[in-house]
Protein backbone atom coordinates (compact mmCIF):
# COMPACT_ATOMS: atom_id res chain seq x y z
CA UNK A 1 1.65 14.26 -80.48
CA UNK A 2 -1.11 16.07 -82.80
CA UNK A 3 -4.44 16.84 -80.94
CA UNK A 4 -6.92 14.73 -82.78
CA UNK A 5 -10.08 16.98 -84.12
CA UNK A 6 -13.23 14.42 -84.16
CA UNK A 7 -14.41 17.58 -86.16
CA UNK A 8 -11.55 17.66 -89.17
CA UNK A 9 -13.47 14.60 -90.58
CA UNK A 10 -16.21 16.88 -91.16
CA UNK A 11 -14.26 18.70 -93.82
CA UNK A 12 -14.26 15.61 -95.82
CA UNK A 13 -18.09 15.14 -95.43
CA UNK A 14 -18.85 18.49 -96.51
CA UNK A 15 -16.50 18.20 -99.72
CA UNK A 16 -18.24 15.05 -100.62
CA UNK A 17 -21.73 16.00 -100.38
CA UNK A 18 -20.00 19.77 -102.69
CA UNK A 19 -18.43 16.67 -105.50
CA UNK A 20 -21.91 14.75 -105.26
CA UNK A 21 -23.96 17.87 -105.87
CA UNK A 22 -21.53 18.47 -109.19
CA UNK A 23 -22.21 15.00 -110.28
CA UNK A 24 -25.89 15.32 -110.19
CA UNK A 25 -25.49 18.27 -112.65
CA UNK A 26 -22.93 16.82 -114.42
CA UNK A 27 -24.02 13.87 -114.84
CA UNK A 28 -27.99 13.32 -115.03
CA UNK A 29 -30.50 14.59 -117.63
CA UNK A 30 -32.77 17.01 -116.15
CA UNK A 31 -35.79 18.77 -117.90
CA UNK A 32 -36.85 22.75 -116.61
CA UNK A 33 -40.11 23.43 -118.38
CA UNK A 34 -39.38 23.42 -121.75
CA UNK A 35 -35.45 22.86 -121.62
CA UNK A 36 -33.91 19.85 -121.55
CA UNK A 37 -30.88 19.44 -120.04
CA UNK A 38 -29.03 16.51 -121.00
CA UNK A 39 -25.69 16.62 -118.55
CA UNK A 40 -22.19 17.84 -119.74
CA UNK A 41 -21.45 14.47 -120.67
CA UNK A 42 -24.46 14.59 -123.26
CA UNK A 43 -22.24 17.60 -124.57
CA UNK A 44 -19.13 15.02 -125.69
CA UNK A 45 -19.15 13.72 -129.24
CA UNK A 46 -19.33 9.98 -130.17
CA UNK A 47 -17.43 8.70 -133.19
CA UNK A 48 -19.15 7.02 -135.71
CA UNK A 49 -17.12 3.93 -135.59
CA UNK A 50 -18.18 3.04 -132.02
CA UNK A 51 -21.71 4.37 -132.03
CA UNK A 52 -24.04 4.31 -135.16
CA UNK A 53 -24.20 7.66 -136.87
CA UNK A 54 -24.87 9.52 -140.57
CA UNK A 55 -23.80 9.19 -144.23
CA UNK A 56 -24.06 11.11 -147.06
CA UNK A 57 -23.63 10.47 -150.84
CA UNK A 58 -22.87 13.44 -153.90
CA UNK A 59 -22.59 12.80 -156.76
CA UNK A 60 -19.82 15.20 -158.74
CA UNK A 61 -20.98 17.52 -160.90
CA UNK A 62 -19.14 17.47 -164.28
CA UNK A 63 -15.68 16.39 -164.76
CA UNK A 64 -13.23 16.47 -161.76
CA UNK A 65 -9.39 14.66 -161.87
CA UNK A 66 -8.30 12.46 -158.91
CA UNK A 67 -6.40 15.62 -157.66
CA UNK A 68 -9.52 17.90 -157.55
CA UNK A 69 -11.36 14.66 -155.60
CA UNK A 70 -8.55 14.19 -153.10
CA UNK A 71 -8.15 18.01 -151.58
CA UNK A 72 -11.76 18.31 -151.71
CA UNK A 73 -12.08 15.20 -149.52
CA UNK A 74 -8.85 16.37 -147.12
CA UNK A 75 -11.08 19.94 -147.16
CA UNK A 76 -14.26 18.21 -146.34
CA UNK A 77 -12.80 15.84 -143.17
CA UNK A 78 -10.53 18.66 -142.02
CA UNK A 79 -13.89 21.15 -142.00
CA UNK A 80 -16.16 18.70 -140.50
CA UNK A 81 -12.59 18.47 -138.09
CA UNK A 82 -13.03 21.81 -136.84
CA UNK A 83 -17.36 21.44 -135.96
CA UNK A 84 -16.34 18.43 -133.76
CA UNK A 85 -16.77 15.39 -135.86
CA UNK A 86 -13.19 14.16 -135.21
CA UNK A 87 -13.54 10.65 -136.55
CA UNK A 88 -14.83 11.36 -140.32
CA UNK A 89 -14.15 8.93 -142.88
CA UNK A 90 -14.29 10.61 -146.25
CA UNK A 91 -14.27 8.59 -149.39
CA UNK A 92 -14.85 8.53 -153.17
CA UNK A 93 -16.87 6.05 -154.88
CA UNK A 94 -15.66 5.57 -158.63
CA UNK A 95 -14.78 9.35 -158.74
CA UNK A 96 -18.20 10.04 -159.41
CA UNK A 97 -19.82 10.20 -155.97
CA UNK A 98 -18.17 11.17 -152.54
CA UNK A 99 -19.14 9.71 -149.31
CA UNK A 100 -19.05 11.11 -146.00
CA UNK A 101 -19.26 9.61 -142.48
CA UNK A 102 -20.41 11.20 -139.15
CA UNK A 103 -21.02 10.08 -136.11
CA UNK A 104 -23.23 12.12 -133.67
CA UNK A 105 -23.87 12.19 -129.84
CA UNK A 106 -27.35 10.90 -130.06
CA UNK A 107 -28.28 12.05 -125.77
CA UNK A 108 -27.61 15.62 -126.97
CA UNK A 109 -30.74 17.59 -127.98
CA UNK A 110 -30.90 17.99 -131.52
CA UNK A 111 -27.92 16.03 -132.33
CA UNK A 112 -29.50 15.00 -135.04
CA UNK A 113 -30.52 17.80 -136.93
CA UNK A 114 -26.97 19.22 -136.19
CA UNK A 115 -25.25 16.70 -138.01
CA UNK A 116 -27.63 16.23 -140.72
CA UNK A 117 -27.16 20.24 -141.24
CA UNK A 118 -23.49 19.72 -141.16
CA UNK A 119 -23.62 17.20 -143.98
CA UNK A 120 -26.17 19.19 -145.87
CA UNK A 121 -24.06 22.21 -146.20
CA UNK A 122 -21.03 20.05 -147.83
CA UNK A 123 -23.49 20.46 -150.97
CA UNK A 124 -24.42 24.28 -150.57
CA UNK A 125 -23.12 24.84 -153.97
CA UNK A 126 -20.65 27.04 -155.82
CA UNK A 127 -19.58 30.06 -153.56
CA UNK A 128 -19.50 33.42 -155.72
CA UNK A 129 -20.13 37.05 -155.60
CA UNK A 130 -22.08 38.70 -158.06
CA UNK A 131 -22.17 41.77 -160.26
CA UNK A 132 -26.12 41.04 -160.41
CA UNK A 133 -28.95 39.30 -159.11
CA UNK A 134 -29.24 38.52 -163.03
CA UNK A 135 -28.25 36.34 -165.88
CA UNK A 136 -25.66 38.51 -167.01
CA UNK A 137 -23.13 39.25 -164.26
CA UNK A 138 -19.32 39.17 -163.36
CA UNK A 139 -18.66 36.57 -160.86
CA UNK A 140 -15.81 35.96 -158.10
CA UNK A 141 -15.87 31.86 -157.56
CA UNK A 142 -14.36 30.89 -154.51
CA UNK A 143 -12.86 27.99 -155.88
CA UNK A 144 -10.38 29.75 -158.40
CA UNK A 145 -10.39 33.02 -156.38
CA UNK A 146 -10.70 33.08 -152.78
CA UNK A 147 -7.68 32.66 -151.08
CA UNK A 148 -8.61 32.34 -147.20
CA UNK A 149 -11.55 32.66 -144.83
CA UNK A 150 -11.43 34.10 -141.49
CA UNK A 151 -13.63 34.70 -139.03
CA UNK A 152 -12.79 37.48 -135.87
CA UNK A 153 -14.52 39.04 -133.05
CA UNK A 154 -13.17 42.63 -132.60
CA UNK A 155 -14.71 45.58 -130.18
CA UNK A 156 -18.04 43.11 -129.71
CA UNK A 157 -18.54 43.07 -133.29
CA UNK A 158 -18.25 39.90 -135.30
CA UNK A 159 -16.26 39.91 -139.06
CA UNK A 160 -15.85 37.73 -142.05
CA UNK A 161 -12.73 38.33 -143.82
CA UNK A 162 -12.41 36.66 -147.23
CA UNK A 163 -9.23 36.78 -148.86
CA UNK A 164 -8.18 37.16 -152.68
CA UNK A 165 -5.73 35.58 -154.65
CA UNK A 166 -4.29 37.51 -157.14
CA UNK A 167 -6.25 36.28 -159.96
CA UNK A 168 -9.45 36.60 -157.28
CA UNK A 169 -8.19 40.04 -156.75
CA UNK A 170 -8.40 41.22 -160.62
CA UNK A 171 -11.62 39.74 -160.82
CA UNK A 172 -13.29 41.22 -157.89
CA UNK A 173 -11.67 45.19 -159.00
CA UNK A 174 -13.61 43.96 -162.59
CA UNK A 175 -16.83 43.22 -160.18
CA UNK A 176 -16.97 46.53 -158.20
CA UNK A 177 -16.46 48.62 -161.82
CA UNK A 178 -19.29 46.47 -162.92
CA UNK A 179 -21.73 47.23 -159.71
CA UNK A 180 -21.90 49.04 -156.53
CA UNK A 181 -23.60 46.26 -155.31
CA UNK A 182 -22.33 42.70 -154.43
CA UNK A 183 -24.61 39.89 -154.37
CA UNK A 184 -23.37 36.92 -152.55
CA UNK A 185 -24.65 33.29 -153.97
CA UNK A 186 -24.63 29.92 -153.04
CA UNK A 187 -25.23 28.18 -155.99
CA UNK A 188 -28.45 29.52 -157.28
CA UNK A 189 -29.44 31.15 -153.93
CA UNK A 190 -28.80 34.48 -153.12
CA UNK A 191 -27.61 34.51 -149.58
CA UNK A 192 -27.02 38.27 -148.96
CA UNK A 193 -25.44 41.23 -150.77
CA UNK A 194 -23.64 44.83 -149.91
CA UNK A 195 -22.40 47.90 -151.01
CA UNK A 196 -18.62 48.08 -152.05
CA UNK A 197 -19.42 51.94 -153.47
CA UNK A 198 -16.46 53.48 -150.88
CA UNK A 199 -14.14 50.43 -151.77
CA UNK A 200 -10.67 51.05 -152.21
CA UNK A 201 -8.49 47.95 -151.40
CA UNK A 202 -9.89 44.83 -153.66
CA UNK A 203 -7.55 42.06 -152.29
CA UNK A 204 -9.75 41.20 -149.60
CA UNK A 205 -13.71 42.34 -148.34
CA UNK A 206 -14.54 42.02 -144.59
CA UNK A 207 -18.23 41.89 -143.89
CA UNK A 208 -20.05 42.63 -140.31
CA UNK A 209 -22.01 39.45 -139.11
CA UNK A 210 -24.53 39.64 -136.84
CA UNK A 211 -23.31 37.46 -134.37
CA UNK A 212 -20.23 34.98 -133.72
CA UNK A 213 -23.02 31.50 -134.51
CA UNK A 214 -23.83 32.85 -137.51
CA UNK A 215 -20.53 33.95 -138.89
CA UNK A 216 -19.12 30.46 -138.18
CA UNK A 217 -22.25 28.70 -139.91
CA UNK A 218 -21.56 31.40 -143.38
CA UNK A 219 -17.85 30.36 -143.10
CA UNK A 220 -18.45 26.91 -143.06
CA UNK A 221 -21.21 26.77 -145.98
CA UNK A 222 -18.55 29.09 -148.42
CA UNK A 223 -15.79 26.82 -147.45
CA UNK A 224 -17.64 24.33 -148.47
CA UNK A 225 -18.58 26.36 -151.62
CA UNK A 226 -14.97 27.07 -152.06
CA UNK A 227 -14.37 23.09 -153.04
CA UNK A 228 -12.38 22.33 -156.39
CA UNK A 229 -15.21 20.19 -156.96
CA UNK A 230 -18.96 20.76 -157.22
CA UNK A 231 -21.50 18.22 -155.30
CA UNK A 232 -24.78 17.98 -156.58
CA UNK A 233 -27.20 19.07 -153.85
CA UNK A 234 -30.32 18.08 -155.27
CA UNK A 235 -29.18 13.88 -155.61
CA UNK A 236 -27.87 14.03 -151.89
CA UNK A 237 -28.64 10.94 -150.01
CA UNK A 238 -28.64 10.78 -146.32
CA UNK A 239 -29.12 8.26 -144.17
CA UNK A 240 -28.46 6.84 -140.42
CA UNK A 241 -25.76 3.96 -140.17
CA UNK A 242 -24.80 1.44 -137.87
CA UNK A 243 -21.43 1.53 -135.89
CA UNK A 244 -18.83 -0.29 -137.90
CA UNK A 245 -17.21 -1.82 -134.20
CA UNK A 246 -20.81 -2.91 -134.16
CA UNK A 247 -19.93 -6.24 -134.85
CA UNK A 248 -23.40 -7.43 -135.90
CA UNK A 249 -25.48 -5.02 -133.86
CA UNK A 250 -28.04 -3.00 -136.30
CA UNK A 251 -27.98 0.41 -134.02
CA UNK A 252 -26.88 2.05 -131.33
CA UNK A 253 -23.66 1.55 -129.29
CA UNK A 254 -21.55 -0.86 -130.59
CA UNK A 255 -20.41 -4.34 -129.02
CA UNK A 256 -16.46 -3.08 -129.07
CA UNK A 257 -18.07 0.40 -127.39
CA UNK A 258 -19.58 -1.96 -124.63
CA UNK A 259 -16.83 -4.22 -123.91
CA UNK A 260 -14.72 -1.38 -123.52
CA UNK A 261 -17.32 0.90 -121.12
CA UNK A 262 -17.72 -2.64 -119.47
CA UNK A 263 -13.74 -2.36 -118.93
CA UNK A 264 -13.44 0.62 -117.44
CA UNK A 265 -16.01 -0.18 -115.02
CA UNK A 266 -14.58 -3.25 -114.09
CA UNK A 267 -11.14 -1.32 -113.61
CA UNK A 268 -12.29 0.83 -111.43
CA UNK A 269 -14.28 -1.34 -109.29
CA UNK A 270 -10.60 -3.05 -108.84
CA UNK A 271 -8.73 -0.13 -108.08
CA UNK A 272 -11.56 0.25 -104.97
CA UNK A 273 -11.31 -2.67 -104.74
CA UNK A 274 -7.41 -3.43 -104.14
CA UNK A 275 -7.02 -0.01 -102.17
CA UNK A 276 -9.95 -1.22 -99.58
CA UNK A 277 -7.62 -4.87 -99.27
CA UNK A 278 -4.10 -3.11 -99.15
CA UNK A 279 -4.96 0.12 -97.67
CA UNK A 280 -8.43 0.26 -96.00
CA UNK A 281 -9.63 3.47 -95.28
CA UNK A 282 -7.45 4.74 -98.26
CA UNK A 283 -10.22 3.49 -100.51
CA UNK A 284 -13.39 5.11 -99.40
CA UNK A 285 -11.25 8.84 -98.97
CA UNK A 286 -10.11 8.23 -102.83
CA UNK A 287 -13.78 8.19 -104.13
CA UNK A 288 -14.80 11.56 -103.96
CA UNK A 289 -11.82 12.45 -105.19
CA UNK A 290 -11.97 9.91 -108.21
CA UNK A 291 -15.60 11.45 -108.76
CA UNK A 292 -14.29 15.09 -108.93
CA UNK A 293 -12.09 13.46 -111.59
CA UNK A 294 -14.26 12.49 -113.62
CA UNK A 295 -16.61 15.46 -113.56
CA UNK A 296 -13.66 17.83 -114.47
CA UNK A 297 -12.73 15.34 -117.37
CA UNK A 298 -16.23 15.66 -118.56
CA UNK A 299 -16.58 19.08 -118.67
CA UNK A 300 -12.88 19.58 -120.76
CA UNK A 301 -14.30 16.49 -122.98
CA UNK A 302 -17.71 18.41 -123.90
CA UNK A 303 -15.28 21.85 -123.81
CA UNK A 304 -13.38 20.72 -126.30
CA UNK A 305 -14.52 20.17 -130.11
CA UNK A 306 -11.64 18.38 -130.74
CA UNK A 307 -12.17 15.38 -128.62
CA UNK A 308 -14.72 12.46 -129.36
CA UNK A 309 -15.25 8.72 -127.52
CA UNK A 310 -13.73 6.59 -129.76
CA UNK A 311 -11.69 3.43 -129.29
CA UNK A 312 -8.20 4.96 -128.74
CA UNK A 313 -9.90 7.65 -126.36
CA UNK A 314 -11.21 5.12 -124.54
CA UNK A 315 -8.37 3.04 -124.25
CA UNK A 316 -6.63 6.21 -123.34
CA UNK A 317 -8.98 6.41 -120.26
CA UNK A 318 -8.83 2.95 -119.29
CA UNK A 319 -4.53 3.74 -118.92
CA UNK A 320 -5.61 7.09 -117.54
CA UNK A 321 -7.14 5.13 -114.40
CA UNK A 322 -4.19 2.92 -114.12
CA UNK A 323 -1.86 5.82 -113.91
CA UNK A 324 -4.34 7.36 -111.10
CA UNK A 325 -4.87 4.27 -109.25
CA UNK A 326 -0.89 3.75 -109.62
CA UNK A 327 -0.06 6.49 -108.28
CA UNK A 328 -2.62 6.49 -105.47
CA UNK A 329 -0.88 2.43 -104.48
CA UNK A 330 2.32 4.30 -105.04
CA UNK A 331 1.32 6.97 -102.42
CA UNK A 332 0.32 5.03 -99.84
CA UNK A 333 2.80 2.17 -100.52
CA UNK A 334 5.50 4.91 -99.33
CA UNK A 335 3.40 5.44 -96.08
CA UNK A 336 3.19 1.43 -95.77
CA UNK A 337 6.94 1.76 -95.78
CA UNK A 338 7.86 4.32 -93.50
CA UNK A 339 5.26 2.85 -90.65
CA UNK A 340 6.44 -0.83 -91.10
CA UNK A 341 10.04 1.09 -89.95
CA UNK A 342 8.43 1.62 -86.53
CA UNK A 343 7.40 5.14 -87.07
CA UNK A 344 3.87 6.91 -85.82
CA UNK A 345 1.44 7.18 -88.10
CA UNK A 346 1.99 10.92 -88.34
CA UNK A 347 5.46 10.77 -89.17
CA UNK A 348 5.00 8.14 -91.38
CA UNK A 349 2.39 10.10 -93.31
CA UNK A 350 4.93 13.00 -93.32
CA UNK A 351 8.34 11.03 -94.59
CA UNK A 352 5.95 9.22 -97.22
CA UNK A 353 4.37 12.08 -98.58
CA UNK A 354 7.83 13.76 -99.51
CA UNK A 355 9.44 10.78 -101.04
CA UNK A 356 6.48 10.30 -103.11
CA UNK A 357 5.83 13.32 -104.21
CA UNK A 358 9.05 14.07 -106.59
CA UNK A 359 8.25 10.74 -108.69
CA UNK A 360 4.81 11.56 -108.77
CA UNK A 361 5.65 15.15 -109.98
CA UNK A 362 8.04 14.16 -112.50
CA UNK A 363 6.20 11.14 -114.40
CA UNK A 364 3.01 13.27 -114.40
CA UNK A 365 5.38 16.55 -116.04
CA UNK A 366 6.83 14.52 -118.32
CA UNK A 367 2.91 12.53 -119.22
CA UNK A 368 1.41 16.44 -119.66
CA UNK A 369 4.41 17.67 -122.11
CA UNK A 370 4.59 14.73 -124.34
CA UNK A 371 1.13 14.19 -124.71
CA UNK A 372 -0.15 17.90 -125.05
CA UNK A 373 2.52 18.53 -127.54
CA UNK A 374 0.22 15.14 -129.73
CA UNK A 375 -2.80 16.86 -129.09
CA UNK A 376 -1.53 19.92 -130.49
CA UNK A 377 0.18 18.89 -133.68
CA UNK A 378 -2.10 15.87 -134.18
CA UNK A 379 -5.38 15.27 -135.68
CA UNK A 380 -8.16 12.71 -135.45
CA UNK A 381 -7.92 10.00 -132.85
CA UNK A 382 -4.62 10.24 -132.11
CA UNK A 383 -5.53 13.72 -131.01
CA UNK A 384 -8.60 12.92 -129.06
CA UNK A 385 -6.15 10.10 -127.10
CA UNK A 386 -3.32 12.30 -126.57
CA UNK A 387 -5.99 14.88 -124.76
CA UNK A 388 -6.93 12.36 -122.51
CA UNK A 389 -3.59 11.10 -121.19
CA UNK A 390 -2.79 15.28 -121.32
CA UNK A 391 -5.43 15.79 -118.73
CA UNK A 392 -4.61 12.31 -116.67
CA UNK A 393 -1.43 13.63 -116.04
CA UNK A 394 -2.69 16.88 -114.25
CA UNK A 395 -5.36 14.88 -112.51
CA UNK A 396 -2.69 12.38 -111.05
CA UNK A 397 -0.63 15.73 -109.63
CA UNK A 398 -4.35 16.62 -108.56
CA UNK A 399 -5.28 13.66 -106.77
CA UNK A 400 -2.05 12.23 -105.55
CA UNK A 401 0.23 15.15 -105.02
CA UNK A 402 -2.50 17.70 -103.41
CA UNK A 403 -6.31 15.79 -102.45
CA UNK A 404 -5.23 12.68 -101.61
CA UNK A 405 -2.64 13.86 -99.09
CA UNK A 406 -5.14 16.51 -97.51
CA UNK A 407 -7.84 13.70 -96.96
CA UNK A 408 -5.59 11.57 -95.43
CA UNK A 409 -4.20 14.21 -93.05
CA UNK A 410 -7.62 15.40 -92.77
CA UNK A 411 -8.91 12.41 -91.33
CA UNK A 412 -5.72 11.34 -89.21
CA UNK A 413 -6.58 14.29 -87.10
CA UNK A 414 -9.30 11.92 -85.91
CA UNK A 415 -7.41 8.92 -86.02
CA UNK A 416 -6.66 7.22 -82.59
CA UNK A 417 -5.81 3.71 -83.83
CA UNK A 418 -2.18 4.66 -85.46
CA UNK A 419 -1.99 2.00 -89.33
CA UNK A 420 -5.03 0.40 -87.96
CA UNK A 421 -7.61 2.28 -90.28
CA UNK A 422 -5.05 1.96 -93.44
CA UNK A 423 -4.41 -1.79 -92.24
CA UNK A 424 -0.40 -1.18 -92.09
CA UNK A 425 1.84 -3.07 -90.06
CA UNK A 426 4.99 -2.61 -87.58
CA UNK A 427 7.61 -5.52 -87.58
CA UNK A 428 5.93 -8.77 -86.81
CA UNK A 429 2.47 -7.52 -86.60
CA UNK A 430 -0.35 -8.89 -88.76
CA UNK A 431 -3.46 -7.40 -90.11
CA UNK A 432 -5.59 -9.58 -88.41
């Protein structure tokens, strides 16, 4: 017989109060003189179609076919793709205007102006380099000439590396005979310019940037500026929207948003729920570990640009928490099984734990492969859904393979009541 430790419980006291401390500043806004902190979950972006958000209207400048309108929309959503706005809806209205759709985290400080900014810079203008700050120049458009954009840290040192075509190549040779200096425009605004005097390879140019922000916000604007068609910057409208889930509501979260927050409440409450009827103390040692759950989801949610709150990511979570209170019933449903046998309730912990653990191992390897591999190759929603199930899977090995077995072998050191505490049975015994 194990020695029972009325001390072991301690253990799970002390990682408790550790989880609740990482909730606090995980979880709730805090302000330190000037700063406001708004929580990691302030950090996670909110589609437009389940919480209201921003619009913008161009109008096209000049003449542009339907082919020149559709890759500049697939540019514009795969662009605004890559700063986080995952669930963009780009459109054109009567091939003379395009519209574009954001939605924005509105608990995040300065959400606002960051998208607004973001949609602003669709319209920067034409992208060029210039023979001269002058009427009369030779000019490299990125639109007919610029092949690719990258940007690279290397040594601590930030580059932009802007790639020729060959046409763009030709062009930019013709520019550096024309001027030692480059002057680099977006449309009528001269952004910055440098010497190409020492220049002996014309397909490409890689510039120094001052830091890795401010690389990233020059890429963006000359990708943008790179479009096959021009958007008139000066007619720009934009505006706040409602949610389109919003089902009559003017602003803010949306009804389907609610219903489905609502949901996942009421799910979990359940789980708690169930496991406190079927299994007792099982219940209140899953919590902390459901809590560390979440704050680790959090922080990969806000980590990731990629991944926005919209109604397939929250479904997503909603079968996330089935699969983690599953597994959890599954758990302790093998324990159930082994006691009812006749067995202690230390060898009954031990037999359940091993048969449980290969099924819990494989559907979770099998969950993480198929659903990383959709994240990966994936854009969009889909993507943002396939993350979450991704990262249930490793948090069902976590809490059901590893922390949910310690805590319950944890406190069974202090256990002197055999199934009592988990409310198993032996043969013809009751739980009453």
């Amino acid at each position: 017989m194990k020695s029972k430790k009325p001390t072991s419980s301690l253990l799970i006291a002390i990682f408790t109060v550790i989880i609740s401390i990482c909730a606090i500043f995980t979880f709730v806004p805090m302000k330190f003189g000037t700063t406001t902190y708004t929580g990691v979950w302030g950090n996670i972006g909110i589609s437009s179609s389940v919480y209201g958000g921003l619009y913008a209207e161009y109008d096209i400048v000049g003449d542009a076919n339907s082919s020149q309108v559709v890759n500049s929309m697939e540019k514009i959503k795969s662009l605004l793709g890559e700063q986080g706005y995952q669930s963009t809806n780009v459109f054109a209205v009567d091939n003379s205007k395009v519209r574009v759709e954001i939605g924005y985290p509105k608990t995040v400080t300065n959400s606002f102006s960051a998208a607004y900014s973001a949609l602003s810079s669709i319209a920067v203008g034409s992208f060029e380099f210039r023979s001269s700050s002058g009427d009369d120049y030779v000019a490299v458009v990125g639109s007919k000439h610029v092949k690719e954009i990258n940007v690279a840290d290397y040594n601590g040192t930030t580059y932009l590396t802007i790639e020729f075509n060959d046409a763009g190549e030709e062009q930019f040779k013709s520019l550096c005979a024309a001027s030692t200096t480059v002057y680099v425009y977006m449309g009528d605004n001269l952004q910055t310019s440098f010497s190409v005097s020492n220049l002996s390879n014309y397909s490409q140019i890689q510039l120094s940037v001052a830091d890795y922000a401010s690389a990233k916000d020059f890429y963006y604007k000359a990708m943008y500026g790179s479009l096959e068609i021009q958007l008139n910057g000066d007619t720009m409208e934009i505006n706040t929207m409602s949610a389109p889930l919003g089902l009559g509501s003017n602003e803010g979260a949306s009804v389907v948003l609610i219903e489905l927050l609502v949901l996942i409440a009421l799910l979990i409450v359940a789980g708690f729920v169930y496991m406190a009827v079927k299994f007792g103390i099982a219940s209140l040692l899953l919590m902390p570990i459901m809590m560390l759950n979440a704050i680790i989801s959090c922080w990969i949610f806000a980590g990731i640009s990629m991944f926005e709150i919209n109604v397939p990511s929250l479904i997503s979570i909603i079968l996330s928490l089935s699969i983690v209170f599953g597994g959890s019933i599954c758990y302790m449903s093998r324990i159930a099984e082994e006691y009812k046998q006749g067995k202690t309730i230390d060898a009954s912990i031990e037999a359940g734990t091993k048969k449980a653990k290969p099924a819990l191992l494989v559907t979770s390897a099998v969950m993480i492969a198929l659903f990383a591999v959709l994240a990966i190759i994936t854009k969009g929603e889909l993507a943002s859904a396939s993350l979450v199930l991704t990262i249930a899977g490793a948090l069902n090995i976590l809490t059901n393979v590893l922390l949910l077995p310690w805590f319950v072998n944890i406190y069974n050191r202090t256990n002197k009541e055999q199934g009592k505490p988990f409310r198993f049975v032996q043969g013809g015994e009751n739980n009453d």
